[in-house]
Protein backbone atom coordinates (compact mmCIF):
# COMPACT_ATOMS: atom_id res chain seq x y z
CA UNK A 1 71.54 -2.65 76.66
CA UNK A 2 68.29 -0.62 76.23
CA UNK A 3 67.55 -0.22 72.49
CA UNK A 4 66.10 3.44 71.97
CA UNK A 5 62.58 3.64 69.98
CA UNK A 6 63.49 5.64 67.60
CA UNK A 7 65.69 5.21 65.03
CA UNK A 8 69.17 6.97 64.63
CA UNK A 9 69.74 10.55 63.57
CA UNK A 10 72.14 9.59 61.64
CA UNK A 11 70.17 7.62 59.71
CA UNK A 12 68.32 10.87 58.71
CA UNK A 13 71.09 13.38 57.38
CA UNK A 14 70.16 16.82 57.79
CA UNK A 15 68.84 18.63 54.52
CA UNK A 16 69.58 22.18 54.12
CA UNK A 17 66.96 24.91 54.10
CA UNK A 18 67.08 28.52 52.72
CA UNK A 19 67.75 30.98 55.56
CA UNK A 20 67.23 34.85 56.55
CA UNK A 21 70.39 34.93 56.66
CA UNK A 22 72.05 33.43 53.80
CA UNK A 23 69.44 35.67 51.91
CA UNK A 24 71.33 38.70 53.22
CA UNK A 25 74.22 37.35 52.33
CA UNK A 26 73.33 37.08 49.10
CA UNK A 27 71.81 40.36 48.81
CA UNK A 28 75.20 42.00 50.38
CA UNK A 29 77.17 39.82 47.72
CA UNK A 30 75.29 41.56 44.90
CA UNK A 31 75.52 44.50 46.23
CA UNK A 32 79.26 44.74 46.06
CA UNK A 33 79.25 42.77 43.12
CA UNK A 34 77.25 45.94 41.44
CA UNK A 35 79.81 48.38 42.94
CA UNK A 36 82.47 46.71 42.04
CA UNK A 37 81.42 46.47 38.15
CA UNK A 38 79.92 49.79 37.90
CA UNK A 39 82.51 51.84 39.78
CA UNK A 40 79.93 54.00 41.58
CA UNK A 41 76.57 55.90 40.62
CA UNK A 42 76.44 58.10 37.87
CA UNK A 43 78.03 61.84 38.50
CA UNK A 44 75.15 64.74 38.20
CA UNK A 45 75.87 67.10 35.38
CA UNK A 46 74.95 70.94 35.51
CA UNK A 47 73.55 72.89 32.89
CA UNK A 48 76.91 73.87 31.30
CA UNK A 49 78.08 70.26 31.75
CA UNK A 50 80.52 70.30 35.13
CA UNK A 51 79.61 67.64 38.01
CA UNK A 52 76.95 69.34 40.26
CA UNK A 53 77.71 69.67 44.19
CA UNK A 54 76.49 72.02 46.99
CA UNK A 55 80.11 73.29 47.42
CA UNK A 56 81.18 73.75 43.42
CA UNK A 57 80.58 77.45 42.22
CA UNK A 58 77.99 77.52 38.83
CA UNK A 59 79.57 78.92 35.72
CA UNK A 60 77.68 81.77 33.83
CA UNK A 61 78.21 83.33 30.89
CA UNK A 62 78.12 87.21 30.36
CA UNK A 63 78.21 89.90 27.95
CA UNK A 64 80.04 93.24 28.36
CA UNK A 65 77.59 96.27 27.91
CA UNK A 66 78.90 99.45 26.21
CA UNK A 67 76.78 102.17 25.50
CA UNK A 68 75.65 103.04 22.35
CA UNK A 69 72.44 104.48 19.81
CA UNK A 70 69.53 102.53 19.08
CA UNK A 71 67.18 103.65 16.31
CA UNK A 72 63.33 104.18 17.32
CA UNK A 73 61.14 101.94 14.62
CA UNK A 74 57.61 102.22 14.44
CA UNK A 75 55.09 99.81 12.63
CA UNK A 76 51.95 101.41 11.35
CA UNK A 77 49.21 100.91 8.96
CA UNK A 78 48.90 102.48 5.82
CA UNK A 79 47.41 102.80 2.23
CA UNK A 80 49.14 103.15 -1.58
CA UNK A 81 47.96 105.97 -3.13
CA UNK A 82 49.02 106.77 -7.03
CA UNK A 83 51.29 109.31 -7.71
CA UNK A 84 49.40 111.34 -10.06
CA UNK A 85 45.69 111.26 -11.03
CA UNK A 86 43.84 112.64 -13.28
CA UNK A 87 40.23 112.35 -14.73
CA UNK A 88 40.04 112.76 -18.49
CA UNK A 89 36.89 115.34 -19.24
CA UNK A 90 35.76 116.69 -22.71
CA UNK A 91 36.37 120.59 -22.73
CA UNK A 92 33.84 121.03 -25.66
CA UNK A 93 30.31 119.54 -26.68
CA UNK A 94 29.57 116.71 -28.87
CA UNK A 95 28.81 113.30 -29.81
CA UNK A 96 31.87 110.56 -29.49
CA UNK A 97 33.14 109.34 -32.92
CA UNK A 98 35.97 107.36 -31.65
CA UNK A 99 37.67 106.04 -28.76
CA UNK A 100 41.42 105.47 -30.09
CA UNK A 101 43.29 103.42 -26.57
CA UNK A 102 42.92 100.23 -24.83
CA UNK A 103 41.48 100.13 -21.47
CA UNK A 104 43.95 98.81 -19.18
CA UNK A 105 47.04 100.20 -21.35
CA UNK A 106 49.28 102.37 -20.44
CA UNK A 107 48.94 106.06 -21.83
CA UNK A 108 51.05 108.82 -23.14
CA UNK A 109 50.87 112.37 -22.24
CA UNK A 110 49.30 114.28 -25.23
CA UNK A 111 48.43 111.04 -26.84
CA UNK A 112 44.74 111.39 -28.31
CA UNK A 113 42.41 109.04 -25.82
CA UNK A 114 38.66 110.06 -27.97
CA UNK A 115 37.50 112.20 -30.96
CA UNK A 116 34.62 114.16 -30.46
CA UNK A 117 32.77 115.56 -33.77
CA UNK A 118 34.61 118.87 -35.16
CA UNK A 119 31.88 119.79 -37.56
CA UNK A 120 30.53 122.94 -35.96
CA UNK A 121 34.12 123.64 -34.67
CA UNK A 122 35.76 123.25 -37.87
CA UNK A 123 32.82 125.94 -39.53
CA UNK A 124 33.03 128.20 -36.25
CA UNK A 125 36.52 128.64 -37.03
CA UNK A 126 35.85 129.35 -40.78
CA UNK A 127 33.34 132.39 -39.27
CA UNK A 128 35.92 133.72 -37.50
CA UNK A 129 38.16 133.56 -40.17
CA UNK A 130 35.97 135.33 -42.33
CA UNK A 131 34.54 137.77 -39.63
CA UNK A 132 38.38 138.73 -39.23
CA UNK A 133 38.91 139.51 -42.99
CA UNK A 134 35.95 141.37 -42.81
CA UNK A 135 37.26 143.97 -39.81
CA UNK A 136 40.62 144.23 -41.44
CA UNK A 137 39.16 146.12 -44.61
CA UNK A 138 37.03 147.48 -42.55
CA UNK A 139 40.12 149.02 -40.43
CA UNK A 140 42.21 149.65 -43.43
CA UNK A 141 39.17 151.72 -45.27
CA UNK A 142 39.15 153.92 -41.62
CA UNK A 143 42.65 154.12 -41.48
CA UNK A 144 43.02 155.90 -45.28
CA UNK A 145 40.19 157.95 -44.49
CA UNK A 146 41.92 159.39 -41.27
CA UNK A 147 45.16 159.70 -43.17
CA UNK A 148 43.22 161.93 -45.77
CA UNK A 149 41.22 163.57 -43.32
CA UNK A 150 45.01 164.95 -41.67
CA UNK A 151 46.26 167.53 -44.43
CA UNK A 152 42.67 169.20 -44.81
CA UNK A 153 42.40 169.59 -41.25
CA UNK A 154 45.68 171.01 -41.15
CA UNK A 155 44.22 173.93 -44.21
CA UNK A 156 41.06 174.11 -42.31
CA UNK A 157 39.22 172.13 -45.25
CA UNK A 158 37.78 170.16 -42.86
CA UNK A 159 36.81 171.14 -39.54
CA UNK A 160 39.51 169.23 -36.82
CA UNK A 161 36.00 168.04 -35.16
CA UNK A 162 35.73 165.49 -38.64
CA UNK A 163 39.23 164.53 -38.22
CA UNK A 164 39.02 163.55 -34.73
CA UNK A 165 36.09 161.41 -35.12
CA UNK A 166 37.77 159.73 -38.59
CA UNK A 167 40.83 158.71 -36.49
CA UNK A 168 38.25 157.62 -33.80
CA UNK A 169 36.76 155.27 -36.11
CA UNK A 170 40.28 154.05 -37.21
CA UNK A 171 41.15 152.76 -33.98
CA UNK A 172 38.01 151.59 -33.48
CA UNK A 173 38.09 149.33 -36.64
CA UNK A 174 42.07 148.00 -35.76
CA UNK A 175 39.83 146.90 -32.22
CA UNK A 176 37.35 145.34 -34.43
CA UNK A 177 40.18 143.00 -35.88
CA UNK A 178 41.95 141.97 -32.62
CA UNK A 179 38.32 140.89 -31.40
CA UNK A 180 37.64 139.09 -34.61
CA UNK A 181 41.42 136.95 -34.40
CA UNK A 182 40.69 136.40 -30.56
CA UNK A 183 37.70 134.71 -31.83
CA UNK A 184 39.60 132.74 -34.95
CA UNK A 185 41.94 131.61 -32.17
CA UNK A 186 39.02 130.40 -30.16
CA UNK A 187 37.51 128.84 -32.30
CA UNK A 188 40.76 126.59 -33.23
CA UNK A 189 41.33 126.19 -29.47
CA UNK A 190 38.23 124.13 -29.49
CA UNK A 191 38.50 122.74 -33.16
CA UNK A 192 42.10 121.03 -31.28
CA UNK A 193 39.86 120.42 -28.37
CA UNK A 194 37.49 117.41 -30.19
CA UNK A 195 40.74 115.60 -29.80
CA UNK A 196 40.79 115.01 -26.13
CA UNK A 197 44.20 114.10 -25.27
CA UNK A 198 46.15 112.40 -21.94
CA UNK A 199 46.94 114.49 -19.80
CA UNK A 200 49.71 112.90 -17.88
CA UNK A 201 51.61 109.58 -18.49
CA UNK A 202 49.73 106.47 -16.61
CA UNK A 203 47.91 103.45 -16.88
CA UNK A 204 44.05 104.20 -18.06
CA UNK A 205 41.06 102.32 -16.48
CA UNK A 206 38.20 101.59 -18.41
CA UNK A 207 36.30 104.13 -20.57
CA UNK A 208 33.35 105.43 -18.99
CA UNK A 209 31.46 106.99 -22.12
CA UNK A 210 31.36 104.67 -25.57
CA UNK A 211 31.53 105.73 -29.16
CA UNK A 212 28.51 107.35 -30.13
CA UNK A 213 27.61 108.98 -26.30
CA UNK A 214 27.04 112.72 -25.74
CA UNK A 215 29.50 114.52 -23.50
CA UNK A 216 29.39 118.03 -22.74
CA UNK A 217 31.86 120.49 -20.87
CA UNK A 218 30.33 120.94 -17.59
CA UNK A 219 29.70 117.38 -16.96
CA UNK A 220 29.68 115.70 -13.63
CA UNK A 221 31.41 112.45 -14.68
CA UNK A 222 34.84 111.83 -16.63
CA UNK A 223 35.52 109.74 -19.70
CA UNK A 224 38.36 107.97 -17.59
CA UNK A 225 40.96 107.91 -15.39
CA UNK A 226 44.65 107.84 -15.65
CA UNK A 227 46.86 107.30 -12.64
CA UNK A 228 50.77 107.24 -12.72
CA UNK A 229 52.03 103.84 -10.34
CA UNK A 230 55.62 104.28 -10.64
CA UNK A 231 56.05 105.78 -8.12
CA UNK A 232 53.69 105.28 -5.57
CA UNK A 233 52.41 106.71 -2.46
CA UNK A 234 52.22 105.15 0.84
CA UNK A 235 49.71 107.33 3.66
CA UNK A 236 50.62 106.14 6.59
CA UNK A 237 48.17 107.20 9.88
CA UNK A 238 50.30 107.80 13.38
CA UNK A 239 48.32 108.59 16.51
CA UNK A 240 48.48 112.55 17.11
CA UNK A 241 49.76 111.22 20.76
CA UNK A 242 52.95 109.48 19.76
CA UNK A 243 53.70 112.08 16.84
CA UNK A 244 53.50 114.53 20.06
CA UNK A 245 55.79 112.23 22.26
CA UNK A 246 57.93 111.97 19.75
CA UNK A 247 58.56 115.60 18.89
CA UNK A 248 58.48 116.47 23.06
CA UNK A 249 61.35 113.97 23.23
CA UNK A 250 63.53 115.59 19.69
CA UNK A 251 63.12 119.02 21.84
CA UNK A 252 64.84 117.80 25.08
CA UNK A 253 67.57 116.28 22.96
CA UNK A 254 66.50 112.48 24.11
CA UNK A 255 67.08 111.62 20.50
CA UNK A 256 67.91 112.55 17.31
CA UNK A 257 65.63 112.79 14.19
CA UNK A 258 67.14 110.61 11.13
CA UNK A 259 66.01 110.50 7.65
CA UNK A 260 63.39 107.51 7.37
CA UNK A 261 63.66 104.66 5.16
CA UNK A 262 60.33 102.94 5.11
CA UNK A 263 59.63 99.16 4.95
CA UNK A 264 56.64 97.10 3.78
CA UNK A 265 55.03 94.00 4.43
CA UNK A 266 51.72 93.42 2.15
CA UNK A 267 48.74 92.09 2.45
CA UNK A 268 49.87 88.42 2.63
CA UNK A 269 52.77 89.17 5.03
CA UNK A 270 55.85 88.96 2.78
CA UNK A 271 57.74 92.00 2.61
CA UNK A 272 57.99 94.15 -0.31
CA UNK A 273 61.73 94.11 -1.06
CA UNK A 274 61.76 97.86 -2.35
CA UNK A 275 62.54 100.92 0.38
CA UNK A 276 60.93 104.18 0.70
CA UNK A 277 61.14 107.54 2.07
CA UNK A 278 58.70 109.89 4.00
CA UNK A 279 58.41 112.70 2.08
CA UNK A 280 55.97 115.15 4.00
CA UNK A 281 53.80 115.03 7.29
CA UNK A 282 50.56 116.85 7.15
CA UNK A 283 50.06 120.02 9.59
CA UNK A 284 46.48 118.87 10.34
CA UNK A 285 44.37 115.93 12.85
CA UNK A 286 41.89 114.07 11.32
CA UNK A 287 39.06 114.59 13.48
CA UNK A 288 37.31 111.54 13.81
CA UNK A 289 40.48 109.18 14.27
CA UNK A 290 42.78 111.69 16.12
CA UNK A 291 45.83 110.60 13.72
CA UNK A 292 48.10 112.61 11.13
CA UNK A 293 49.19 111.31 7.61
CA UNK A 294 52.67 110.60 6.48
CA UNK A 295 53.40 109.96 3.18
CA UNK A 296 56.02 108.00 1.64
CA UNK A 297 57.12 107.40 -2.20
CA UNK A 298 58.22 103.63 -3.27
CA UNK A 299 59.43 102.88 -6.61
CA UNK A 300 57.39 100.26 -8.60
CA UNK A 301 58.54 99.47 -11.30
CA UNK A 302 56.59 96.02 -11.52
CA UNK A 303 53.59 97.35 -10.79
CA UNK A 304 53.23 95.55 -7.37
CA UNK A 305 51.88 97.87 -5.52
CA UNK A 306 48.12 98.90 -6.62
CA UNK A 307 46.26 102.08 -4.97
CA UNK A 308 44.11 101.13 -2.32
CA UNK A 309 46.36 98.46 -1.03
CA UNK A 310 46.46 97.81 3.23
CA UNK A 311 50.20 97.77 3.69
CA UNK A 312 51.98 97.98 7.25
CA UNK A 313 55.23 100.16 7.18
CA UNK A 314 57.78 100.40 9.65
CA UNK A 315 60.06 103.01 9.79
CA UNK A 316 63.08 104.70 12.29
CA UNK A 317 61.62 108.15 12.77
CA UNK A 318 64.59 108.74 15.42
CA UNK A 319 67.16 107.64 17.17
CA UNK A 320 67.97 107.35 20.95
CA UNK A 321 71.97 107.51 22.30
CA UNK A 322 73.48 106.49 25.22
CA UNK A 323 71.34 103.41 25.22
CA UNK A 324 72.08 99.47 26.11
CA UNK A 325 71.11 96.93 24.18
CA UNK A 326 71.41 93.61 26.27
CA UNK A 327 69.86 89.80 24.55
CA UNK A 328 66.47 89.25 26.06
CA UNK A 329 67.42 86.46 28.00
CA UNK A 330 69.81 88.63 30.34
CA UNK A 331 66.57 90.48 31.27
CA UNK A 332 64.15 89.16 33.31
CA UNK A 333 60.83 90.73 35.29
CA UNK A 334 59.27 91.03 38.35
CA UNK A 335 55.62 90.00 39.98
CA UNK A 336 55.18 94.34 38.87
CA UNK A 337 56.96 94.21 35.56
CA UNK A 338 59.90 95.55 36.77
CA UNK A 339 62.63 95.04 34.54
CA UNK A 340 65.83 93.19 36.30
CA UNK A 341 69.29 92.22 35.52
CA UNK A 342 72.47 89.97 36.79
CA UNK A 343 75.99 91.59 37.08
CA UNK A 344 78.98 89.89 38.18
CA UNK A 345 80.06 92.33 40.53
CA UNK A 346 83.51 92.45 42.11
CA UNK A 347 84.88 89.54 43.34
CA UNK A 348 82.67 87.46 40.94
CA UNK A 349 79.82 88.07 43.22
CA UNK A 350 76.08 88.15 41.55
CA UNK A 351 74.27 91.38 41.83
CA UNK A 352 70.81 92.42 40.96
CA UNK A 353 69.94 95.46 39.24
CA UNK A 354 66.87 97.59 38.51
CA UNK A 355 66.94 98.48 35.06
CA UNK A 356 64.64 100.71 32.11
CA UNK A 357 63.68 98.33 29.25
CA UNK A 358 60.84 99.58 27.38
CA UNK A 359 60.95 98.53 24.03
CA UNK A 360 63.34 95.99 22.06
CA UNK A 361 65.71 95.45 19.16
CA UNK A 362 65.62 92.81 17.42
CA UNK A 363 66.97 90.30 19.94
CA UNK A 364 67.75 92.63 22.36
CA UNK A 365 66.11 94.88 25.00
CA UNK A 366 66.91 98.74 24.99
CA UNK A 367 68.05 99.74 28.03
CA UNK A 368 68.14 103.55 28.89
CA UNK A 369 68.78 103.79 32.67
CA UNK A 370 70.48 101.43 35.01
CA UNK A 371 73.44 100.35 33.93
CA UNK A 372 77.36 101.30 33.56
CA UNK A 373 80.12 100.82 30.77
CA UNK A 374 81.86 97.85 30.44
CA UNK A 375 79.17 96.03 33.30
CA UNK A 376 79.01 92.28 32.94
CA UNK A 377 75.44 91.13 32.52
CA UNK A 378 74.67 87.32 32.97
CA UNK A 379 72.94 85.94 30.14
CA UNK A 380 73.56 82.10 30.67
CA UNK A 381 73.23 80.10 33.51
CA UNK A 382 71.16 82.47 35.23
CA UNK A 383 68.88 79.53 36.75
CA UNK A 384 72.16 79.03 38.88
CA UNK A 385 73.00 82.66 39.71
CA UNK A 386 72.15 83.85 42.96
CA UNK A 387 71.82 87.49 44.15
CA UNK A 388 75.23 87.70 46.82
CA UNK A 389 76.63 84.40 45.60
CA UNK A 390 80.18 83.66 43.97
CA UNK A 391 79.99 82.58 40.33
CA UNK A 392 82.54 81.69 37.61
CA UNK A 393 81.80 83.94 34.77
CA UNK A 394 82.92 83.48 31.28
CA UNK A 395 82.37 85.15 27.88
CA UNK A 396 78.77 83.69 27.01
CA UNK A 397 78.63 81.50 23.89
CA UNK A 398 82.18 79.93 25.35
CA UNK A 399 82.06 76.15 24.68
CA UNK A 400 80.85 73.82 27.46
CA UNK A 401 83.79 72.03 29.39
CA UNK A 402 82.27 67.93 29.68
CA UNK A 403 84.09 66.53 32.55
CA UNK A 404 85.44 63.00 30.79
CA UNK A 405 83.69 60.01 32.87
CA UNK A 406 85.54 59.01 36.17
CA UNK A 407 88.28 55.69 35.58
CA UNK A 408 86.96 52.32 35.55
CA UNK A 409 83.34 53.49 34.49
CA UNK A 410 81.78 51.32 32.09
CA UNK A 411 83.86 48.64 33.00
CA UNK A 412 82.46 44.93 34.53
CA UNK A 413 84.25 44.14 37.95
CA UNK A 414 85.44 41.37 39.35
């Protein structure tokens, strides 16, 4: 029997060797080894939380829009003024002797502020007194003569010619002694004048004139200045355009004036706690800035508020019925600025409206023109809402609905 060369297979057992396809099946075991322990990919939530699919209807939320009034507030600049001012001026001549306040204080009226020297006052009024005396003999020696002049003139003793000129200089003389107390009084009008005294109630700046100084009646520049701060004025400066716009608009019974309470924010930009009222609005234009003043009063009692001060005030000067006011983010615009809105329309079917919203409130826009009582305006989910599409509407701020996690998720399979 013919031996073969080579040895035996079976001598040489055959060793395995990793495969293509083994690989596979490997892969394919792991595969639904991963399926089986994590019970499926993760579900897609929307934005209010339900399981996102091209065939499942997005939820909105909406508010119902009644109409109602909206007030019209403007913000403008504007500058404290004091109540009252006054400038404190010597009504007679003379050198200062005293100055009897603090600068800075606050001043009564009538209380004395400087004393001027009274010498020549005091002795002017003791020549009048004397020069008054003097025309009341004088009047009282024509007088008797007149008297006696009467019976002779009445016998012809004395021609009537005498008498008429003695009771001439009778009346004459009683003239004499009204000029002669008109000039006593005078002269203690000024005597009480070298006490200058406050005029009005305030707080008094610093003396401009020291003890010792000249002053004379007709001068250019005042001692000081007193200015009452409680209360204080606020000017506020509105364009002549908008104060026009505004009154065209209270004419055609668009709105309705109200009485305005002011509001400040200072110069650091915290507000000023205290309201206000507009008191008057000037019948004239400035010329070179085309605006027109209104004033308003604030109390201070602290002493905040300092004349001079930039404040900004805002104030309702009127306000608009038959308005909407719908939160900002139910209001959207165009590539023009054109303001639109959402409604769910019947059958829960999105519309899109063309709205007016020119100004806001707070949180809201104002809308004059465009929508209807009781109209449901989308306000959440509006990403989702589609002009013509079906939606599930609920009252916005409604709590999200989580869809719990499908069975077995979570859990390690087999």
């Amino acid at each position: 029997m013919r031996r073969s060369v080579f040895p035996s297979l079976a001598l040489f057992p055959r060793q395995p060797r990793p495969a293509a396809g083994a690989a596979c099946v490997a892969a394919i075991g792991g595969l639904l080894l991963l399926s089986g322990c994590g019970g499926g990919a993760a579900q897609t939530k929307d934005a209010r939380g339900g399981p996102a699919g091209k065939n499942r209807t997005p939820e909105v939320g909406y508010v119902v829009v009644q109409p109602g009034t909206a007030p019209l507030v403007t913000e403008l600049t504007g500058r404290t003024a004091a109540y009252q001012t006054s400038e404190v001026r010597p009504q007679v001549s003379g050198l200062i002797r005293a100055r009897l306040f603090t600068e800075g204080s606050l001043v009564r009226a009538g209380q004395t502020l400087y004393q001027i020297d009274p010498s020549l006052y005091r002795a002017s009024g003791d020549q009048a007194r004397a020069n008054l005396a003097s025309a009341e003999a004088a009047a009282a020696a024509a007088q008797i003569r007149a008297d006696r002049f009467k019976p002779l003139a009445e016998i012809e003793a004395v021609s009537k010619q005498d008498y008429t000129d003695a009771q001439a200089q009778a009346r004459q003389a009683q003239a004499s002694v009204a000029q002669a107390r008109a000039a006593l009084q005078t002269a203690r009008i000024n005597l009480r004048f070298t006490s200058v005294p406050a005029p009005i109630t305030g707080r008094i700046g610093r003396s401009l004139f020291t003890q010792g100084a000249l002053v004379t009646t007709n001068q250019a520049e005042p001692l000081a200045v007193i200015q009452r701060l409680d209360p204080i004025y606020v000017d506020i400066k509105q364009s002549a355009s908008d104060l026009l716009a505004l009154r065209r608009t209270l004419s055609q019974g668009g709105a309705m004036p109200t009485q305005a309470v002011v509001r400040l924010k200072l110069e650091d930009g915290s507000d000023y706690g205290a309201t206000g009222t507009v008191e008057f609005t000037e019948v004239t234009v400035d010329e070179a800035t085309g605006t027109v003043t209104l004033r308003a009063r604030f109390p201070n009692a602290q002493g905040l508020l300092l004349p001079g001060m930039f404040v900004r005030a805002s104030f309702a000067q009127s306000i608009t019925g038959n308005v909407y006011l719908v939160p900002q983010q139910g209001v959207a615009r165009d590539a023009k600025g054109n303001a639109t809105v959402l409604i769910v329309g019947p059958g829960n079917m999105v519309e899109q409206r063309a709205v007016t919203a020119d100004r806001t409130q707070g949180a809201d826009w104002v809308v004059s023109a465009g929508l209807k009582p009781g109209d449901k305006v989308i306000t959440e989910g509006t990403v989702n809402a589609k002009p013509g599409k079906p939606v599930k509407p609920v009252p916005a701020g409604s709590p999200q609905k989580i869809a719990p996690p499908p069975p077995g998720n979570g859990k390690r399979g087999g």
